[in-house]
N, C-alpha and C. Protein backbone atom coordinates (compact mmCIF):
# COMPACT_ATOMS: atom_id res chain seq x y z
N UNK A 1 132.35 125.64 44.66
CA UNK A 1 131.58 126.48 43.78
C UNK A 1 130.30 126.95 44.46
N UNK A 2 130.04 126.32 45.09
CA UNK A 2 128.40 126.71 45.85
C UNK A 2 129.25 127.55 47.16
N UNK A 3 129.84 127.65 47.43
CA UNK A 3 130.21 128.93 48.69
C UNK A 3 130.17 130.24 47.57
N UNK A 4 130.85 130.08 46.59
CA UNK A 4 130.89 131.59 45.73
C UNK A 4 129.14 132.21 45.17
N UNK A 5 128.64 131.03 45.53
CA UNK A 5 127.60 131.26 44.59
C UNK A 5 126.83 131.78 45.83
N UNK A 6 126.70 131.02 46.61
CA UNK A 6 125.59 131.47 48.30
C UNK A 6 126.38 133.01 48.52
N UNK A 7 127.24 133.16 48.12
CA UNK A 7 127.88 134.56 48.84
C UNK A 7 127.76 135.61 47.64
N UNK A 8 127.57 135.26 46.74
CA UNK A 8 127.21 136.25 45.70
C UNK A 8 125.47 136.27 46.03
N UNK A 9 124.45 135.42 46.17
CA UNK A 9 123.06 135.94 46.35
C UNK A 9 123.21 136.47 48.10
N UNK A 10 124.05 136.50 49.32
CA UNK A 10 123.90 136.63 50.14
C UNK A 10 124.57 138.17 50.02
N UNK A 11 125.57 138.57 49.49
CA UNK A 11 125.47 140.61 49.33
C UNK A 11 124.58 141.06 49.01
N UNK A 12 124.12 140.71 47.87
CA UNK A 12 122.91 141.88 47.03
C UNK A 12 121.34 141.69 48.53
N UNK A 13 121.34 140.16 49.55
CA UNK A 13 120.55 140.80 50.15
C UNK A 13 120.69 141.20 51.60
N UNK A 14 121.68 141.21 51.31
CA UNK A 14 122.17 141.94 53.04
C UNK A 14 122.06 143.57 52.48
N UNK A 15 122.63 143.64 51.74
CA UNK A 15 122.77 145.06 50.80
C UNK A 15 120.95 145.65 50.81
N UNK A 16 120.27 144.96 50.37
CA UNK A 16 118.80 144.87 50.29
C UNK A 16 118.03 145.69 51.60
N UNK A 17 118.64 144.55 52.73
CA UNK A 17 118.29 144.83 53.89
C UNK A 17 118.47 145.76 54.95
N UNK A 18 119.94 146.41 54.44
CA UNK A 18 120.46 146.85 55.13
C UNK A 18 119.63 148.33 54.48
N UNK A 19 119.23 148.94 53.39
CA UNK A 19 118.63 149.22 52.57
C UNK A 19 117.11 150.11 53.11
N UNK A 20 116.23 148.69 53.45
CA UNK A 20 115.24 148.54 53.55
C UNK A 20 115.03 148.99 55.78
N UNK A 21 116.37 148.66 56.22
CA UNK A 21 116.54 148.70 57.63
C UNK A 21 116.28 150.27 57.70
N UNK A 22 117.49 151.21 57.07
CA UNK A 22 117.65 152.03 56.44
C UNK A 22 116.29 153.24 56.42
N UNK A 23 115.91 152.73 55.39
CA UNK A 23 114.28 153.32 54.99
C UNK A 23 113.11 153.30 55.97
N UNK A 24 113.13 152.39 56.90
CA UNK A 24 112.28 151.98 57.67
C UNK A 24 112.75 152.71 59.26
N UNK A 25 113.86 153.27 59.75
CA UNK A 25 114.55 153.90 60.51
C UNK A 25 114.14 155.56 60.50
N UNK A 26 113.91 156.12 58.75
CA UNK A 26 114.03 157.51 58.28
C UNK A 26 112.55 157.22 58.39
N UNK A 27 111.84 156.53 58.44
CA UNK A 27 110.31 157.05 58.31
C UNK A 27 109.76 157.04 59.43
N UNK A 28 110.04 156.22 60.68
CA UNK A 28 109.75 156.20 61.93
C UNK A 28 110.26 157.87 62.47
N UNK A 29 111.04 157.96 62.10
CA UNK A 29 111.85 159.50 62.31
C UNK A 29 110.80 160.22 61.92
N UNK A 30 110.82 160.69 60.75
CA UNK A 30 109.37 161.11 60.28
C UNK A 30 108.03 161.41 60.99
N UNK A 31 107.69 159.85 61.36
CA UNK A 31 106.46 159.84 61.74
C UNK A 31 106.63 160.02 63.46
N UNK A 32 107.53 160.42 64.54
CA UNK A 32 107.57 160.34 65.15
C UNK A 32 107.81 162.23 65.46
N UNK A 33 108.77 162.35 64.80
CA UNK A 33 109.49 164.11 64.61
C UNK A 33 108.14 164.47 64.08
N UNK A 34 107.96 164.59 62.83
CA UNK A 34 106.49 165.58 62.16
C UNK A 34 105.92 166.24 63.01
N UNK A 35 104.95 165.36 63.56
CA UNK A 35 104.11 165.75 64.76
C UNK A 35 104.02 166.84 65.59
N UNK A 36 105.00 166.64 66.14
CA UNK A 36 105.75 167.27 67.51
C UNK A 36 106.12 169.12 66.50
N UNK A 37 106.75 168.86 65.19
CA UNK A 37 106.65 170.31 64.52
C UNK A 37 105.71 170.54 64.50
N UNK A 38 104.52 170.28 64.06
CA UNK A 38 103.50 170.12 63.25
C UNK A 38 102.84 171.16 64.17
N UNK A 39 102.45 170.74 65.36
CA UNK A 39 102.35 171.12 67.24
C UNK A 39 102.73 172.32 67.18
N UNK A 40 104.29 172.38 67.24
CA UNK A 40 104.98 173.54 67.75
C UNK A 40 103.97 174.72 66.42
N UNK A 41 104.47 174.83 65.43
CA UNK A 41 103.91 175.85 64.53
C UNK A 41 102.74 176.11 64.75
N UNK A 42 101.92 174.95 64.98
CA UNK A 42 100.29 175.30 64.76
C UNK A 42 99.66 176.14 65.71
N UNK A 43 101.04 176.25 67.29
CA UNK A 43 100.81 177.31 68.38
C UNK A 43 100.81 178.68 68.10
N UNK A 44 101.44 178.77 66.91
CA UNK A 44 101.64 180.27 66.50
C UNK A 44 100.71 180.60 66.03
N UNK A 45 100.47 181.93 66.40
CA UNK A 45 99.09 182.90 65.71
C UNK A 45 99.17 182.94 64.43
N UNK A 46 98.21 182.24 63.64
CA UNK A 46 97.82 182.01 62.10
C UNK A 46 96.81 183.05 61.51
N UNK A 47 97.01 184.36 60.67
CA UNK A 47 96.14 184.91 60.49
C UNK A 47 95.64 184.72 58.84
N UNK A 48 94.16 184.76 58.74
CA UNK A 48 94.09 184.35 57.24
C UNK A 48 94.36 185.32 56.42
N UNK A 49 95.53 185.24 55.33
CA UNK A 49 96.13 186.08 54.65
C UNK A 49 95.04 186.11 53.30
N UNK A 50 94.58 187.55 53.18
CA UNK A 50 94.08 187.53 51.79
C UNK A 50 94.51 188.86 51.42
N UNK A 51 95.17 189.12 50.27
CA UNK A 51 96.06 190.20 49.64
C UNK A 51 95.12 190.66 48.75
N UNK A 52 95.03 191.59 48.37
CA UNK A 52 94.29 192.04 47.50
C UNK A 52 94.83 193.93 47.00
N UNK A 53 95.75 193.92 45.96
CA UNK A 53 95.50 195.55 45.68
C UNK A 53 94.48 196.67 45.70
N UNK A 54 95.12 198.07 46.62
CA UNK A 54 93.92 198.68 46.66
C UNK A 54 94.34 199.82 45.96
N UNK A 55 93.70 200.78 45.16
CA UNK A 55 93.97 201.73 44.62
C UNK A 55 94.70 202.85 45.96
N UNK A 56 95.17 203.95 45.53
CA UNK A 56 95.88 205.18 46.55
C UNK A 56 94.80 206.03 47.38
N UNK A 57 93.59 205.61 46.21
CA UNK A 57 91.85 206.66 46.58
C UNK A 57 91.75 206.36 47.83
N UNK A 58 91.43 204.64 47.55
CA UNK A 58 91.08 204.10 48.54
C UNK A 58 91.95 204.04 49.62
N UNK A 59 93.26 203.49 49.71
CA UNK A 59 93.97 203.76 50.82
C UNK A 59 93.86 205.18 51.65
N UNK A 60 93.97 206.46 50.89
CA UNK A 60 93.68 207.50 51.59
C UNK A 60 92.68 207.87 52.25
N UNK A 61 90.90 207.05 51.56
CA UNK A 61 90.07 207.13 52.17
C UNK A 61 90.28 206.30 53.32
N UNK A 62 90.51 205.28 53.42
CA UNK A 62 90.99 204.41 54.78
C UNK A 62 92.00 204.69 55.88
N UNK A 63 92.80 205.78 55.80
CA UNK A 63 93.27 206.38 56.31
C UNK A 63 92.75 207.55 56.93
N UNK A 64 91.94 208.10 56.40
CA UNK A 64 91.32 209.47 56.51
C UNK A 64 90.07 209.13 57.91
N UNK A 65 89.18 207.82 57.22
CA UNK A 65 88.15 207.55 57.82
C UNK A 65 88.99 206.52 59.38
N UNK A 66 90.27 206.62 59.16
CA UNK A 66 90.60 205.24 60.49
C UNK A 66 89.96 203.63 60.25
N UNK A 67 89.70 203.10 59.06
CA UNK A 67 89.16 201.80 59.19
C UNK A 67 90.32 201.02 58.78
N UNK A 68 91.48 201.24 58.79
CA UNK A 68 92.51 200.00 58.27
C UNK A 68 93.53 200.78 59.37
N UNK A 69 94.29 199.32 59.36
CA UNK A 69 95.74 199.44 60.26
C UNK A 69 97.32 200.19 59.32
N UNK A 70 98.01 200.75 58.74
CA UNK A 70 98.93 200.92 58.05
C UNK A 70 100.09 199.95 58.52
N UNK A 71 100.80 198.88 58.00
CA UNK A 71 101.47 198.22 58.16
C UNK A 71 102.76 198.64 57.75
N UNK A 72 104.27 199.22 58.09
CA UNK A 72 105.00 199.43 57.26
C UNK A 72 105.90 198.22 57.81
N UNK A 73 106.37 197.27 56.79
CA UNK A 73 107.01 196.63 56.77
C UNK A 73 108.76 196.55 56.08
N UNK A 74 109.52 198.08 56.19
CA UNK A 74 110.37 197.78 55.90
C UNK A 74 111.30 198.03 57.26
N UNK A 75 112.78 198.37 57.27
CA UNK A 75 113.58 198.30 58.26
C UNK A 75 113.26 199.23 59.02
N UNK A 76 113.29 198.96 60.41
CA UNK A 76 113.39 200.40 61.84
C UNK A 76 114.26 201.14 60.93
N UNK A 77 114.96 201.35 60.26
CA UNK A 77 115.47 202.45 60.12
C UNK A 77 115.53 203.32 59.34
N UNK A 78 114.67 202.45 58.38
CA UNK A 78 113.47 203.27 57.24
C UNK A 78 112.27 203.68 57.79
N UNK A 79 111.83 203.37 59.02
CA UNK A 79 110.50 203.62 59.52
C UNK A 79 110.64 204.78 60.51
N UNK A 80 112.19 205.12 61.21
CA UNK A 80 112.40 205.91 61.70
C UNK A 80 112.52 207.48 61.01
N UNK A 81 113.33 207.09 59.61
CA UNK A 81 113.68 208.31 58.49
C UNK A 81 112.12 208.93 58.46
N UNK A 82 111.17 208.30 57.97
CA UNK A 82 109.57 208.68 57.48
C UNK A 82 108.87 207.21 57.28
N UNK A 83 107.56 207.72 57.63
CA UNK A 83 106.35 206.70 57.18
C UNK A 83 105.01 207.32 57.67
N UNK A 84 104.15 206.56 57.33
CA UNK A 84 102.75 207.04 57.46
C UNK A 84 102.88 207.40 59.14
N UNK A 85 101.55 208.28 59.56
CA UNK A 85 101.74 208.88 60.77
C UNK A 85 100.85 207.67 61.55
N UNK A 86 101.30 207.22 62.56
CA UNK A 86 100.43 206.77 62.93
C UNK A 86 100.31 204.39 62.91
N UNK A 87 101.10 204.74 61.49
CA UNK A 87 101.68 202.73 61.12
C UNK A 87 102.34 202.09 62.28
N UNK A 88 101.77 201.26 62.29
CA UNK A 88 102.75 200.08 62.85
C UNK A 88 104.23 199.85 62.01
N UNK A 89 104.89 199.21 62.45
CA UNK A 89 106.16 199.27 61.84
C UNK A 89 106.61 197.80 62.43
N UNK A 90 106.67 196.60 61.46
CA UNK A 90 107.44 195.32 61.47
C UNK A 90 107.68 194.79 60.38
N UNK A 91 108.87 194.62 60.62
CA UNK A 91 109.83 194.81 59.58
C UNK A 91 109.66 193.31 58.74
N UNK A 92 109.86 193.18 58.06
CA UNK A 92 109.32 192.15 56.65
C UNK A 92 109.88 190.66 57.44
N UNK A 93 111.45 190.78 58.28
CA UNK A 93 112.11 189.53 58.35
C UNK A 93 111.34 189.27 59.57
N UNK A 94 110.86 189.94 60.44
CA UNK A 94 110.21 189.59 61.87
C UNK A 94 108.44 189.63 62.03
N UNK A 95 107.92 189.72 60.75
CA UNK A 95 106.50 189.18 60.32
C UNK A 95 105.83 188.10 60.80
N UNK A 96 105.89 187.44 60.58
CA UNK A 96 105.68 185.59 60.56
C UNK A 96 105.94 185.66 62.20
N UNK A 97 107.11 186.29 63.10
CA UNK A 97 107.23 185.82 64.77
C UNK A 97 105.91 187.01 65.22
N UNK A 98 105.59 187.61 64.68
CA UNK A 98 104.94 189.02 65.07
C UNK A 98 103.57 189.02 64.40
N UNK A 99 103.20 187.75 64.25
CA UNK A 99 101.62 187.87 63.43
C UNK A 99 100.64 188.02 64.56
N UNK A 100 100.90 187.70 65.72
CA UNK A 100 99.87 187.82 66.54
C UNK A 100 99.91 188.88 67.66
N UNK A 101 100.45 190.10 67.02
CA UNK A 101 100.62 191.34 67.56
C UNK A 101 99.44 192.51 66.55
N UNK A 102 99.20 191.36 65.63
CA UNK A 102 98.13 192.13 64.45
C UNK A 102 96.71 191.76 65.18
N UNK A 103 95.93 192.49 65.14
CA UNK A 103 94.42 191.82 65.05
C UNK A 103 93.92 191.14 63.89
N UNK A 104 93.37 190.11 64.44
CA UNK A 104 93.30 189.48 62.89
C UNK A 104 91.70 190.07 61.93
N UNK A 105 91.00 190.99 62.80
CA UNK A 105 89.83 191.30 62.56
C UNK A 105 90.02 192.55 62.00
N UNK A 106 90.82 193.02 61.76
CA UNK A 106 91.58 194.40 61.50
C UNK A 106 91.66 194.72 59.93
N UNK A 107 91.01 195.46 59.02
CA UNK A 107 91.96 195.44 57.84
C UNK A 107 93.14 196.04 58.10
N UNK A 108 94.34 195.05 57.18
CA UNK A 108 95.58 195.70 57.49
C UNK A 108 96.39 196.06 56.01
N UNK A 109 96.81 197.37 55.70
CA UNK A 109 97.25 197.34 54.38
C UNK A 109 98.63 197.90 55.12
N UNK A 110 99.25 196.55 54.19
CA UNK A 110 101.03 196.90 54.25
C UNK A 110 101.49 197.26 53.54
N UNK A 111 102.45 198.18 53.62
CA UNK A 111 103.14 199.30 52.64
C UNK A 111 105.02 199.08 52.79
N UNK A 112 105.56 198.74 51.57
CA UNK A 112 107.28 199.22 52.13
C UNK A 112 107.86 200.19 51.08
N UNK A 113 106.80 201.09 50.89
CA UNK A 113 107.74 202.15 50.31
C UNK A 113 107.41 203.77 51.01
């Protein structure tokens, strides 16, 4: 009777351990991987995004006077058909690899229509 009994508390903590081995394996991972992303991204040109709607007045005056960049962000092949004279043109999915082709000192108003 005591073998059934030692082997019934000896699953639930091998089970436990194996568990806890487990958990302790995925966080070293974690804390070892993170980092090293953490690194890679933080190499990429980060520009501080602040959005803000501007009326059409104003865009045209900013256009007129040259103090903003025109951003058109839809496909080369919407940018080829028509767009502002003069815009940059990157396309919405290749943004984020292409942020540091922007000046970040620049106002930039992006447009996709």
């Amino acid at each position: 009777m005591k073998s059934s009994h030692t082997r019934s508390i000896i699953a639930p903590i091998i089970l436990m351990s194996s568990g806890l081995i487990l958990l302790i394996g995925v966080s070293l991972f974690y804390v070892v991987y993170l980092p090293k992303t953490s690194q890679e991204k933080s190499s990429k040109p980060v520009l501080p995004i602040i959005i803000t709607r501007i009326t059409l007045a104003d865009a045209k005056k900013a256009y007129e006077e040259k103090t903003a960049l025109f951003l058109d962000v839809r496909s080369s092949a919407s940018y080829s058909y028509s767009h502002i004279p003069d815009a940059v043109n990157i396309p919405l999915i290749y943004l984020e690899e292409r942020l540091g082709e922007l000046d970040k000192n620049q106002w930039i108003i992006p447009y996709c229509t």
